[in-house]
PDB file of N, CA and C in Angstrom:
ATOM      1  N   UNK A   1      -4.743   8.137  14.942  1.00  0.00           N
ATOM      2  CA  UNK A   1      -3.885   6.988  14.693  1.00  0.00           C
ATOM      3  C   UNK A   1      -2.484   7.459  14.333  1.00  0.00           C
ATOM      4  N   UNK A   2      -1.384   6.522  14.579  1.00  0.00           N
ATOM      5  CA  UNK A   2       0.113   6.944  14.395  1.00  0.00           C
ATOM      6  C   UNK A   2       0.074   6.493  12.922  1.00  0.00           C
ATOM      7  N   UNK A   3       1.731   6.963  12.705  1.00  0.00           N
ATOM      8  CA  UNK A   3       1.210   6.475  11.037  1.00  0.00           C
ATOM      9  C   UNK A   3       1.969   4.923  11.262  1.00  0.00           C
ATOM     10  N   UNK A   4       2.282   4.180  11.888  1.00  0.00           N
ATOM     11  CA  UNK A   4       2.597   2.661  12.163  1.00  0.00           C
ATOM     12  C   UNK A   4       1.419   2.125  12.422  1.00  0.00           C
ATOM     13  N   UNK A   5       0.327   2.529  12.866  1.00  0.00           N
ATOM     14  CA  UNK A   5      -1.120   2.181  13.000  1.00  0.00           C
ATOM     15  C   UNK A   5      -1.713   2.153  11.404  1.00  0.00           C
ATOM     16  N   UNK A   6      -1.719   2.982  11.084  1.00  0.00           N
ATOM     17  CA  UNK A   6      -2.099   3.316   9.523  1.00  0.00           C
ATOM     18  C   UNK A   6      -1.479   2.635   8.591  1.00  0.00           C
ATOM     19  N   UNK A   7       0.068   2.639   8.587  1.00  0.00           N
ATOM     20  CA  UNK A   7       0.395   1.244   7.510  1.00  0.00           C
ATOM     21  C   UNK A   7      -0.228  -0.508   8.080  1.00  0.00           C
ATOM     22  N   UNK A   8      -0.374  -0.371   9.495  1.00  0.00           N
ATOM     23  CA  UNK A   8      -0.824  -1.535   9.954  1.00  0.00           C
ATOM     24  C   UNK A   8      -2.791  -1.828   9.136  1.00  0.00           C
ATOM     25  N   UNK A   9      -3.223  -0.673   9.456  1.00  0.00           N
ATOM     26  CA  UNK A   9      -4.343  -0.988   8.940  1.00  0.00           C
ATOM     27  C   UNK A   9      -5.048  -1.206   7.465  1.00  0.00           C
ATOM     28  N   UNK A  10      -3.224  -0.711   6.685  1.00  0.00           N
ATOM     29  CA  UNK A  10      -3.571  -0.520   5.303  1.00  0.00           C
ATOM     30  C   UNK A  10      -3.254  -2.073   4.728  1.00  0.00           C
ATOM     31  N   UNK A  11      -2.400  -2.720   5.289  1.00  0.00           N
ATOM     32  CA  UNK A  11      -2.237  -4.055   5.097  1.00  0.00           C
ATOM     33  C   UNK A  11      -3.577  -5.232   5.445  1.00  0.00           C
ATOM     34  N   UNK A  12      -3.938  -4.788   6.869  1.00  0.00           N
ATOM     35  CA  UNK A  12      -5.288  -5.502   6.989  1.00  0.00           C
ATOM     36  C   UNK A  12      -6.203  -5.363   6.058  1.00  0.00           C
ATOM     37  N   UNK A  13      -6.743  -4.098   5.739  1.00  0.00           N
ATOM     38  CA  UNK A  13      -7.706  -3.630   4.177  1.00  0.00           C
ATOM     39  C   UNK A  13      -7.343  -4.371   3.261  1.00  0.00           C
ATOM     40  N   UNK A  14      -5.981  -4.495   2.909  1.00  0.00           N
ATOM     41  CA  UNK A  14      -5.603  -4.783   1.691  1.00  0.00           C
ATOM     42  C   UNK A  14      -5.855  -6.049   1.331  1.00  0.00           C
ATOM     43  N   UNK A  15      -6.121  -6.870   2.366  1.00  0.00           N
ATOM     44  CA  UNK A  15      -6.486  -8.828   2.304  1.00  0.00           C
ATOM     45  C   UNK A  15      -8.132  -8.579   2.885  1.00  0.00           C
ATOM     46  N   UNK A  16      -8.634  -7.992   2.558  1.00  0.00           N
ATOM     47  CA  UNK A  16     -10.126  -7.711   3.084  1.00  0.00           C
ATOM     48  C   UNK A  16     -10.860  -7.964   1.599  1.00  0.00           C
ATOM     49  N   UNK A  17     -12.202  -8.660   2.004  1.00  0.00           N
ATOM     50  CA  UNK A  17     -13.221  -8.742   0.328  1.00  0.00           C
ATOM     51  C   UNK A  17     -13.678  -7.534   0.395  1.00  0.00           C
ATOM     52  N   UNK A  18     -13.714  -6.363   0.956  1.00  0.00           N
ATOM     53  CA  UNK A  18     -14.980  -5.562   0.645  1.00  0.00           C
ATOM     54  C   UNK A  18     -13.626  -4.153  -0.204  1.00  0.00           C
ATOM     55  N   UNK A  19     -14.057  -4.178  -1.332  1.00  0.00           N
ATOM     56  CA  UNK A  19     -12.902  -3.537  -1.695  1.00  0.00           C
ATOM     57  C   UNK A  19     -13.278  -1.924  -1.465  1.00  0.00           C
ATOM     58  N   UNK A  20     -14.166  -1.438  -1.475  1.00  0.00           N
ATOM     59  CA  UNK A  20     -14.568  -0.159  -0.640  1.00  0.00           C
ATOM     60  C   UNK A  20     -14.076   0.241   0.520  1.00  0.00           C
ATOM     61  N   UNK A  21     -14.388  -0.633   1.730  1.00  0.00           N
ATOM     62  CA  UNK A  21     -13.154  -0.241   3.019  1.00  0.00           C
ATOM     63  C   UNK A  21     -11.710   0.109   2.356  1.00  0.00           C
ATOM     64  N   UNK A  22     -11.523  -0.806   1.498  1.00  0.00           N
ATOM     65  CA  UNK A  22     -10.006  -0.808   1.120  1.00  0.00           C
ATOM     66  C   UNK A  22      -9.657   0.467   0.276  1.00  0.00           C
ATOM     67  N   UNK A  23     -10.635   1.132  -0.499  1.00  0.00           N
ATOM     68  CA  UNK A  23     -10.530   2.089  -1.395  1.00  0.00           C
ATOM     69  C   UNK A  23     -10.763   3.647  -0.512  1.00  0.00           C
ATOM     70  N   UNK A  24     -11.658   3.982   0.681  1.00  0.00           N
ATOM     71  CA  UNK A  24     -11.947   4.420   1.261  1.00  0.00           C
ATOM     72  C   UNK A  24     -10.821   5.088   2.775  1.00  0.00           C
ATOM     73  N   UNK A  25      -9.472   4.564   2.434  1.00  0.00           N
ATOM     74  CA  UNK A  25      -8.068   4.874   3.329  1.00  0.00           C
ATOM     75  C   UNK A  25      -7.529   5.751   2.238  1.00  0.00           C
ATOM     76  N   UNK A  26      -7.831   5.918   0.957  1.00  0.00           N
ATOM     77  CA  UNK A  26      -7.258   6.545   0.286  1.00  0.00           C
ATOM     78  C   UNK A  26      -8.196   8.468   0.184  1.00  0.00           C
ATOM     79  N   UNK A  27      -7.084   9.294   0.153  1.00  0.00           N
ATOM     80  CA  UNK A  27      -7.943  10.344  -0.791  1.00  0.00           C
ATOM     81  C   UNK A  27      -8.676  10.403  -2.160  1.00  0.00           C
ATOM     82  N   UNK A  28      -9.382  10.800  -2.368  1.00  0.00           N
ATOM     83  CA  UNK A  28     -10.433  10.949  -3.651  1.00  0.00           C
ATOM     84  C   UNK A  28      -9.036  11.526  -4.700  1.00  0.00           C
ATOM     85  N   UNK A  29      -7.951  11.839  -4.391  1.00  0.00           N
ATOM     86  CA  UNK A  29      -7.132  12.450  -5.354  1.00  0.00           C
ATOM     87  C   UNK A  29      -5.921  12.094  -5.333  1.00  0.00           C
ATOM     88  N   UNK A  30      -5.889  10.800  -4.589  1.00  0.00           N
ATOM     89  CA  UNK A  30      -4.490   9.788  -4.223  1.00  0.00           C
ATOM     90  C   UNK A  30      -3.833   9.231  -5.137  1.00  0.00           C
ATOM     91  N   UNK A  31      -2.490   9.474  -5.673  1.00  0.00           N
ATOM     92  CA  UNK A  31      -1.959   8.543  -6.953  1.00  0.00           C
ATOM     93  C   UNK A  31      -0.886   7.460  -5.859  1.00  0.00           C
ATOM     94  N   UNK A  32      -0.916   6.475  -6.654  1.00  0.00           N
ATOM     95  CA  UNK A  32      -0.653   5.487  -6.643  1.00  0.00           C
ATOM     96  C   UNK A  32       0.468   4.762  -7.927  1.00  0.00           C
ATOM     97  N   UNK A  33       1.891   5.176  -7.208  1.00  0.00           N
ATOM     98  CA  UNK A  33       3.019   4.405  -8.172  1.00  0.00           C
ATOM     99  C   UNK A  33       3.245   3.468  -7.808  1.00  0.00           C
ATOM    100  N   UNK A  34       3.160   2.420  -8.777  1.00  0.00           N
ATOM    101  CA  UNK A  34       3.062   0.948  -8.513  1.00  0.00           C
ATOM    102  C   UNK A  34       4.310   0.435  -9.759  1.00  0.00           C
ATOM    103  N   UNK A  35       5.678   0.103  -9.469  1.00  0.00           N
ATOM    104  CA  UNK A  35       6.690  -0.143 -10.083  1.00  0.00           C
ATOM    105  C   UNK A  35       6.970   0.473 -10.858  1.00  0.00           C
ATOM    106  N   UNK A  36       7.029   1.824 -10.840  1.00  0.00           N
ATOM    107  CA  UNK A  36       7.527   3.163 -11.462  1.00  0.00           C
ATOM    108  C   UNK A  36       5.926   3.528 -12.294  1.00  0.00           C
ATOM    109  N   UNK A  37       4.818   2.829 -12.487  1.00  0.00           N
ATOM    110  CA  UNK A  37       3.543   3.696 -12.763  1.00  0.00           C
ATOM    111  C   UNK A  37       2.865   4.284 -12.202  1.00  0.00           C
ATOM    112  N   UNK A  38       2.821   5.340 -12.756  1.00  0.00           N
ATOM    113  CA  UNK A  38       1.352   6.055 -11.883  1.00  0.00           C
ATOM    114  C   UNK A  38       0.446   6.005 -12.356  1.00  0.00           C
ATOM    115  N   UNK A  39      -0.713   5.810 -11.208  1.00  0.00           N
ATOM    116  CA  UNK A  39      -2.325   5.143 -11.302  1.00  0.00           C
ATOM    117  C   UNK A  39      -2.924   6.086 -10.395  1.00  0.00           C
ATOM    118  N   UNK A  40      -3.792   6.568 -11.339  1.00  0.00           N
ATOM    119  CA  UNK A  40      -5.247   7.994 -10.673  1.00  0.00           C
ATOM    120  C   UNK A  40      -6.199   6.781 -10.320  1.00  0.00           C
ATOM    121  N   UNK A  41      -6.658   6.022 -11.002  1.00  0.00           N
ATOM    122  CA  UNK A  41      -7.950   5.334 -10.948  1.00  0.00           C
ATOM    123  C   UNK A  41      -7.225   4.001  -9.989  1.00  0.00           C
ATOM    124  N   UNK A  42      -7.316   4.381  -8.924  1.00  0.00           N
ATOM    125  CA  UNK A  42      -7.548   3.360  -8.185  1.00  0.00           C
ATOM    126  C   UNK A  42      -8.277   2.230  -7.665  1.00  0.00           C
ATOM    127  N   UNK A  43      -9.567   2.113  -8.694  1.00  0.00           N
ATOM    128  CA  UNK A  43     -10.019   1.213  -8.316  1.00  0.00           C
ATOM    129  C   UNK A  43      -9.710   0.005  -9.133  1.00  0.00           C
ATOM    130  N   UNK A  44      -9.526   0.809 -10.979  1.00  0.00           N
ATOM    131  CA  UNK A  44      -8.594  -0.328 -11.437  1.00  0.00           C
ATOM    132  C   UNK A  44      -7.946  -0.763 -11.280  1.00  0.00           C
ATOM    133  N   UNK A  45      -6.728   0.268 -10.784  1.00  0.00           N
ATOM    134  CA  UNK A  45      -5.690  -0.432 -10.277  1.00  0.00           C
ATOM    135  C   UNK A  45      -5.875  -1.771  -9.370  1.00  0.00           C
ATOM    136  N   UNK A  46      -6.809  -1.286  -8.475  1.00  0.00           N
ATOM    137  CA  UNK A  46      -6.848  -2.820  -7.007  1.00  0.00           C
ATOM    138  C   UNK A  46      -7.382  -3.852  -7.718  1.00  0.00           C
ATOM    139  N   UNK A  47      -8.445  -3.918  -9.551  1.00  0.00           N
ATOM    140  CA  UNK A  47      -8.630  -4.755  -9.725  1.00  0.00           C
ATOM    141  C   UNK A  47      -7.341  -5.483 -10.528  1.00  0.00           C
ATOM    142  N   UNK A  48      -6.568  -4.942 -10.599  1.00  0.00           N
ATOM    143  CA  UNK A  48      -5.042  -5.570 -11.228  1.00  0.00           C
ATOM    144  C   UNK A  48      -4.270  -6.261 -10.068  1.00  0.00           C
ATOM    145  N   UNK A  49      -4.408  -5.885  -9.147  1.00  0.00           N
ATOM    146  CA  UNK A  49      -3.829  -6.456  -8.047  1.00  0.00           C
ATOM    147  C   UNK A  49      -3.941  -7.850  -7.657  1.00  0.00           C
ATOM    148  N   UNK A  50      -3.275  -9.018  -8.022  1.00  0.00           N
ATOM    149  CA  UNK A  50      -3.729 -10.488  -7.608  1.00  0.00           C
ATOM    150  C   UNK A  50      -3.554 -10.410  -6.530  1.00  0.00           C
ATOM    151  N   UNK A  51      -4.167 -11.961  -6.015  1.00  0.00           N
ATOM    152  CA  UNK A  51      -4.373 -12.158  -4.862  1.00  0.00           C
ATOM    153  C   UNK A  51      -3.420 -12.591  -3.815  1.00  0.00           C
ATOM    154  N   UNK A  52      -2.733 -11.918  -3.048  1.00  0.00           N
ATOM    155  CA  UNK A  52      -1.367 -11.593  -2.326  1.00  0.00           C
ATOM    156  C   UNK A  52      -1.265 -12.048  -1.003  1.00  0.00           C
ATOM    157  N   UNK A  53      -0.427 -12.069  -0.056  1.00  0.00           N
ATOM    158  CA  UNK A  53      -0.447 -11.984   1.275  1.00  0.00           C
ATOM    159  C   UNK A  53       0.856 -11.125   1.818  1.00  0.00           C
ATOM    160  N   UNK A  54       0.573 -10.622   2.765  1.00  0.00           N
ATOM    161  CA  UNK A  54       1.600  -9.460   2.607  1.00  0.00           C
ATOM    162  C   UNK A  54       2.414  -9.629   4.200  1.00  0.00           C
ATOM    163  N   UNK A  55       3.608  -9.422   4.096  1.00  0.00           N
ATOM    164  CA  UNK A  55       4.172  -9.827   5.265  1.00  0.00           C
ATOM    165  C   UNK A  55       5.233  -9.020   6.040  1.00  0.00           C
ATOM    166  N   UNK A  56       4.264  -7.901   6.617  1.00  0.00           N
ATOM    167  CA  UNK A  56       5.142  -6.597   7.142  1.00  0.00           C
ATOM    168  C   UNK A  56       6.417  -6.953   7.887  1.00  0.00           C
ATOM    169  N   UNK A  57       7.710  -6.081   7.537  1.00  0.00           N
ATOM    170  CA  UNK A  57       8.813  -6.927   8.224  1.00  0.00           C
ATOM    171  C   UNK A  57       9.362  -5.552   8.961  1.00  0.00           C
ATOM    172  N   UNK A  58       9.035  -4.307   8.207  1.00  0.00           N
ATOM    173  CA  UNK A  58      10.043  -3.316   9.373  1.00  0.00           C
ATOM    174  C   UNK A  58       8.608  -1.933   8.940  1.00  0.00           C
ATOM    175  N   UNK A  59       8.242  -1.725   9.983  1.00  0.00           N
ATOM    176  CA  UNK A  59       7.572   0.149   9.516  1.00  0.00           C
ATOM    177  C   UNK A  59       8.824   0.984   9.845  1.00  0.00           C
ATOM    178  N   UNK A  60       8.641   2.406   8.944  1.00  0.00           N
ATOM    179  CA  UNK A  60       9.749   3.401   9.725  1.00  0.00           C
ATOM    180  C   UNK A  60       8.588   4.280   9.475  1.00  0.00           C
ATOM    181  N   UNK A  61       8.678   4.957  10.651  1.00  0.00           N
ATOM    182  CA  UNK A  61       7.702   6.474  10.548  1.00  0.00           C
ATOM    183  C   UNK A  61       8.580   7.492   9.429  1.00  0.00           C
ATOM    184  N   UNK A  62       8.102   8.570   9.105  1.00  0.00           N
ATOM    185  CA  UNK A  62       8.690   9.474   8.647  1.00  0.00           C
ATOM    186  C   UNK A  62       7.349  10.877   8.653  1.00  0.00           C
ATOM    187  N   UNK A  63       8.416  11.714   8.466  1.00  0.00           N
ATOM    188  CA  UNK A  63       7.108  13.261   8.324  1.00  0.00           C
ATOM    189  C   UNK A  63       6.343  12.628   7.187  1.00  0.00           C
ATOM    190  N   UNK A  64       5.082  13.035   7.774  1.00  0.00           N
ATOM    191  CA  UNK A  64       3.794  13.384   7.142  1.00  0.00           C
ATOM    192  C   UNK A  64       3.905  11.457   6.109  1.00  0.00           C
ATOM    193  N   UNK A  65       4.136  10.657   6.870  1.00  0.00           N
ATOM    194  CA  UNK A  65       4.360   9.096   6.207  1.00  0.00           C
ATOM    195  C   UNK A  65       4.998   8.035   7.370  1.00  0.00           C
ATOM    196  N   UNK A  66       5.383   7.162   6.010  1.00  0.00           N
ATOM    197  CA  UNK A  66       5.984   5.873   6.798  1.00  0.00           C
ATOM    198  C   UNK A  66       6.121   5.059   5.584  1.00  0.00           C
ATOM    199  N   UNK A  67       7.692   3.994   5.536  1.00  0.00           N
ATOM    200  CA  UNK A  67       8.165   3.513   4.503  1.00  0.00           C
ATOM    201  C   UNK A  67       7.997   2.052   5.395  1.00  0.00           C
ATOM    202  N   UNK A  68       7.666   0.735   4.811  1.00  0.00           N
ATOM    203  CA  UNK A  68       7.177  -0.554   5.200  1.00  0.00           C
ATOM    204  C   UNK A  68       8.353  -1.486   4.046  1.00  0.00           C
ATOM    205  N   UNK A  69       8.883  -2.116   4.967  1.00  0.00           N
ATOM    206  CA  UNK A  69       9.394  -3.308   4.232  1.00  0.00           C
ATOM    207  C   UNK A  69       8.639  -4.117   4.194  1.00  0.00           C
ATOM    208  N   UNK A  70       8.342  -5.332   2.862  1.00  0.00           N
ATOM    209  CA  UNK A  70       7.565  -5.766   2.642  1.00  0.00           C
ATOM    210  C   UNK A  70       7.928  -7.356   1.661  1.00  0.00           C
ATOM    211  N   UNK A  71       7.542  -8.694   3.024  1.00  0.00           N
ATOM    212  CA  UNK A  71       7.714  -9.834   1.813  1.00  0.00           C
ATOM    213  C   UNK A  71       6.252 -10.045   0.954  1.00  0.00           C
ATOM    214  N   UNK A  72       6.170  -9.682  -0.022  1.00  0.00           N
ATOM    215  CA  UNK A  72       4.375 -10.198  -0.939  1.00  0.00           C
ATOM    216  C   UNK A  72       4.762 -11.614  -1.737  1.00  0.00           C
ATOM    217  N   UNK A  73       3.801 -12.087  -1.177  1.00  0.00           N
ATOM    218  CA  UNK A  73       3.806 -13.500  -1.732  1.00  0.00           C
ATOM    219  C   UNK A  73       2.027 -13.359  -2.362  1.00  0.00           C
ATOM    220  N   UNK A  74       2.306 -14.890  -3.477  1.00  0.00           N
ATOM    221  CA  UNK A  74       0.813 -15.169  -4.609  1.00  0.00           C
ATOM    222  C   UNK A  74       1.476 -16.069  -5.365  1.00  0.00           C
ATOM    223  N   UNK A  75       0.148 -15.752  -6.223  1.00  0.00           N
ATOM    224  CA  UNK A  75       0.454 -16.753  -7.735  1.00  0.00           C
ATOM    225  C   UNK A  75       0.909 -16.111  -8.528  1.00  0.00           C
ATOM    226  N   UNK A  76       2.277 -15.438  -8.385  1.00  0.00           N
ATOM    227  CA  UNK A  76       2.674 -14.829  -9.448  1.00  0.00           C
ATOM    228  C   UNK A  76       4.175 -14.909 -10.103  1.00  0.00           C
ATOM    229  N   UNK A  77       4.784 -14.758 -10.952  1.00  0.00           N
ATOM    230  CA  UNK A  77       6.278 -15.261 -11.651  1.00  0.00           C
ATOM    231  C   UNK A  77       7.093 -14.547 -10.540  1.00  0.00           C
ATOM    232  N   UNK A  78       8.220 -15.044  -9.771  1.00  0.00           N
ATOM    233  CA  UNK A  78       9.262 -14.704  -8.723  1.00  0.00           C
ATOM    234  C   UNK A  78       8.655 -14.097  -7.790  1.00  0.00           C
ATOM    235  N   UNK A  79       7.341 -14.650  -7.467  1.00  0.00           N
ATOM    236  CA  UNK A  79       6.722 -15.115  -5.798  1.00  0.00           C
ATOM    237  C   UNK A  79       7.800 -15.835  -4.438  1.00  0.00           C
ATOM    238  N   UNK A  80       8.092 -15.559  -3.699  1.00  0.00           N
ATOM    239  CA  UNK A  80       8.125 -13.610  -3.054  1.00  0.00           C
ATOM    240  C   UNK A  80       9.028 -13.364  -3.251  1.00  0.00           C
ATOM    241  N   UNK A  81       8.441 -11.978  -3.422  1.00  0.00           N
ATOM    242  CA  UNK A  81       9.373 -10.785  -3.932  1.00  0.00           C
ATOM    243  C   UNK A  81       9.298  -9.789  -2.149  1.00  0.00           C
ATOM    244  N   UNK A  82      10.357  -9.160  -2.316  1.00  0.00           N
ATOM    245  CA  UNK A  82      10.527  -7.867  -1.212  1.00  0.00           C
ATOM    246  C   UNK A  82       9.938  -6.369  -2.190  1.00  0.00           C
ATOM    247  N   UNK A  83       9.404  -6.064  -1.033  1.00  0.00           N
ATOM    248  CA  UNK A  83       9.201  -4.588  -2.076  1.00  0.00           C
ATOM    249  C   UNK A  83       9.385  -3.239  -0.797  1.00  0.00           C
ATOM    250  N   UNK A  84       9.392  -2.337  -1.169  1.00  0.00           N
ATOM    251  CA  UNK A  84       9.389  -1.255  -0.398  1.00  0.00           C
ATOM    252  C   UNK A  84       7.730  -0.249  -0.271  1.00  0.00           C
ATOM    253  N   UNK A  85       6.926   0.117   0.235  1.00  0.00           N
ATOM    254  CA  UNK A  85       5.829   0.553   0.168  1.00  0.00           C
ATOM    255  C   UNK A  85       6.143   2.172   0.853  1.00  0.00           C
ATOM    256  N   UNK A  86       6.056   3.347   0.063  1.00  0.00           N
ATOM    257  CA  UNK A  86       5.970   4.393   0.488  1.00  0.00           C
ATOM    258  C   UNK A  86       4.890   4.782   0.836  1.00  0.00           C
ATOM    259  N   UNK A  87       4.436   5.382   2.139  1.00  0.00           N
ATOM    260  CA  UNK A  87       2.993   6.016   2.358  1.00  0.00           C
ATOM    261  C   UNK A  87       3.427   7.317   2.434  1.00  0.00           C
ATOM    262  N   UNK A  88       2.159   7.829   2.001  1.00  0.00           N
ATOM    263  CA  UNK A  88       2.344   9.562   2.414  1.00  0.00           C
ATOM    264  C   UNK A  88       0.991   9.837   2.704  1.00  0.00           C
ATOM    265  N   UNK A  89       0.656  10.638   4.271  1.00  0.00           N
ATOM    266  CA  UNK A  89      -0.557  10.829   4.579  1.00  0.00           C
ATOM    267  C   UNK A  89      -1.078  12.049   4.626  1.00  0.00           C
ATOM    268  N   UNK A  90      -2.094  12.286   4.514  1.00  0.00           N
ATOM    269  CA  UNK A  90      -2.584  13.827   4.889  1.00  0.00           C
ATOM    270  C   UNK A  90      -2.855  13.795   6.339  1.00  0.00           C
ATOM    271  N   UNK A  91      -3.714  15.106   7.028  1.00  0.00           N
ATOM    272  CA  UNK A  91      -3.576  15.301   7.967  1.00  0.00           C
ATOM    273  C   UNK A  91      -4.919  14.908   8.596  1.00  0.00           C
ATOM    274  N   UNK A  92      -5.463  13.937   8.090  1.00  0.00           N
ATOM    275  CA  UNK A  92      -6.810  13.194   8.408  1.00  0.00           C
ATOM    276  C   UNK A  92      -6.313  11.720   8.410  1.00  0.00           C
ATOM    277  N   UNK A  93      -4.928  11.237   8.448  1.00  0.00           N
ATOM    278  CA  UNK A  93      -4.578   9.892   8.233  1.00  0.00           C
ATOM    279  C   UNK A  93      -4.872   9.537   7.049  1.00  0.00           C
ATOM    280  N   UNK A  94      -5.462  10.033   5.810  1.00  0.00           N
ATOM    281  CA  UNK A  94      -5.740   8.962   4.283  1.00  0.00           C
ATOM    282  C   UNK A  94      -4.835   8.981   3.705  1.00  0.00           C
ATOM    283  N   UNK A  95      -4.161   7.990   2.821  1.00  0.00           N
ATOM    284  CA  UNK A  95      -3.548   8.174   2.214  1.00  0.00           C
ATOM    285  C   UNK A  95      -3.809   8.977   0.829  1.00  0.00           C
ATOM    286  N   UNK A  96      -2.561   9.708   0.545  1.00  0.00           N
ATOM    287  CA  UNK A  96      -2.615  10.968  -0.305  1.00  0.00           C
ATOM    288  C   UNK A  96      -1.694  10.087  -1.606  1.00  0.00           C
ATOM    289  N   UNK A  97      -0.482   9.615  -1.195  1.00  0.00           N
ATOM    290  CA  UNK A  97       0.355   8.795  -2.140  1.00  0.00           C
ATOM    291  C   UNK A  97       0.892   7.428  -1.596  1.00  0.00           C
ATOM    292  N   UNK A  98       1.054   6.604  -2.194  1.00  0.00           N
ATOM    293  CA  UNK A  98       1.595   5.291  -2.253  1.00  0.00           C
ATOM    294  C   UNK A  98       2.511   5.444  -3.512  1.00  0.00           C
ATOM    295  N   UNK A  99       3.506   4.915  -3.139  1.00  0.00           N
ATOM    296  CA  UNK A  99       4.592   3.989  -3.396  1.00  0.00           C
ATOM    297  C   UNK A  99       5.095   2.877  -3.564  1.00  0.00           C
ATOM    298  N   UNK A 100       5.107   1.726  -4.108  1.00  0.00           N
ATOM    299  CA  UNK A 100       5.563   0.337  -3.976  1.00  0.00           C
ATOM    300  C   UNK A 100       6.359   0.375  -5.316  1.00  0.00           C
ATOM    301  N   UNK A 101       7.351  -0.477  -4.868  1.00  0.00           N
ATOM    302  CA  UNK A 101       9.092  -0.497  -5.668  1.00  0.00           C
ATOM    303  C   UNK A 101       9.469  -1.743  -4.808  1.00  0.00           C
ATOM    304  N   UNK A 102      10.587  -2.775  -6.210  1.00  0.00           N
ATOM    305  CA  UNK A 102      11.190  -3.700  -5.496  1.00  0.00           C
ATOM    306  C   UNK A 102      12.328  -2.921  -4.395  1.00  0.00           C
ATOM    307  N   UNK A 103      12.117  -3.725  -3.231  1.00  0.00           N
ATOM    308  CA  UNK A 103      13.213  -3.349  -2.243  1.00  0.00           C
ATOM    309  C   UNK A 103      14.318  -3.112  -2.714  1.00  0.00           C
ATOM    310  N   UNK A 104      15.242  -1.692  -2.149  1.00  0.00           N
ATOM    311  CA  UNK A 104      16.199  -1.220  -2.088  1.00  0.00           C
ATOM    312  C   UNK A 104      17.622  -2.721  -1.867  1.00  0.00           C
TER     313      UNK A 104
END
């Protein structure tokens, strides 16, 4: 898979019930900064995660990644927001790091 395939499929996971598929794109040793935090335990993390819809607006490839503009909409205070989503992949396609930050 390209990595525009891979942010594509990480968005589909991400609105999926089975939160295992969704946990299972990641490495066993993947951190996850989520508005300047970093999160080892990713599964808590996804249970912090409300319930979103996510609305890919630009992929850019990059080495060994790909940066996603991003409208996320929910039930949440200044619903929608833009954010920026950094991927970084290993060389099996999983993700190794994530990134999400309000848009630049």
């Amino acid at each position: 898979m390209d990595t525009h395939e891979l942010v594509e499929q990480y968005f589909a996971l991400a609105v999926d019930d089975d939160p295992e598929r969704y946990l299972a794109q990641f490495r066993d040793d993947a951190v996850v900064v989520d508005d300047g935090q970093e999160r080892h335990d990713l599964r808590a993390w996804r249970r912090d995660v409300p319930a979103v819809t996510y609305g890919v607006e630009a992929v850019r490839p990059r080495e060994n990644g790909a940066d996603a503009d991003v409208l996320l909409a929910g039930d949440f205070p200044g619903s929608p927001v833009r954010l920026d989503f950094g991927f970084g992949f290993d060389a099996d396609g999983r993700i190794a790091r994530l990134t999400i930050a309000p848009a630049r």
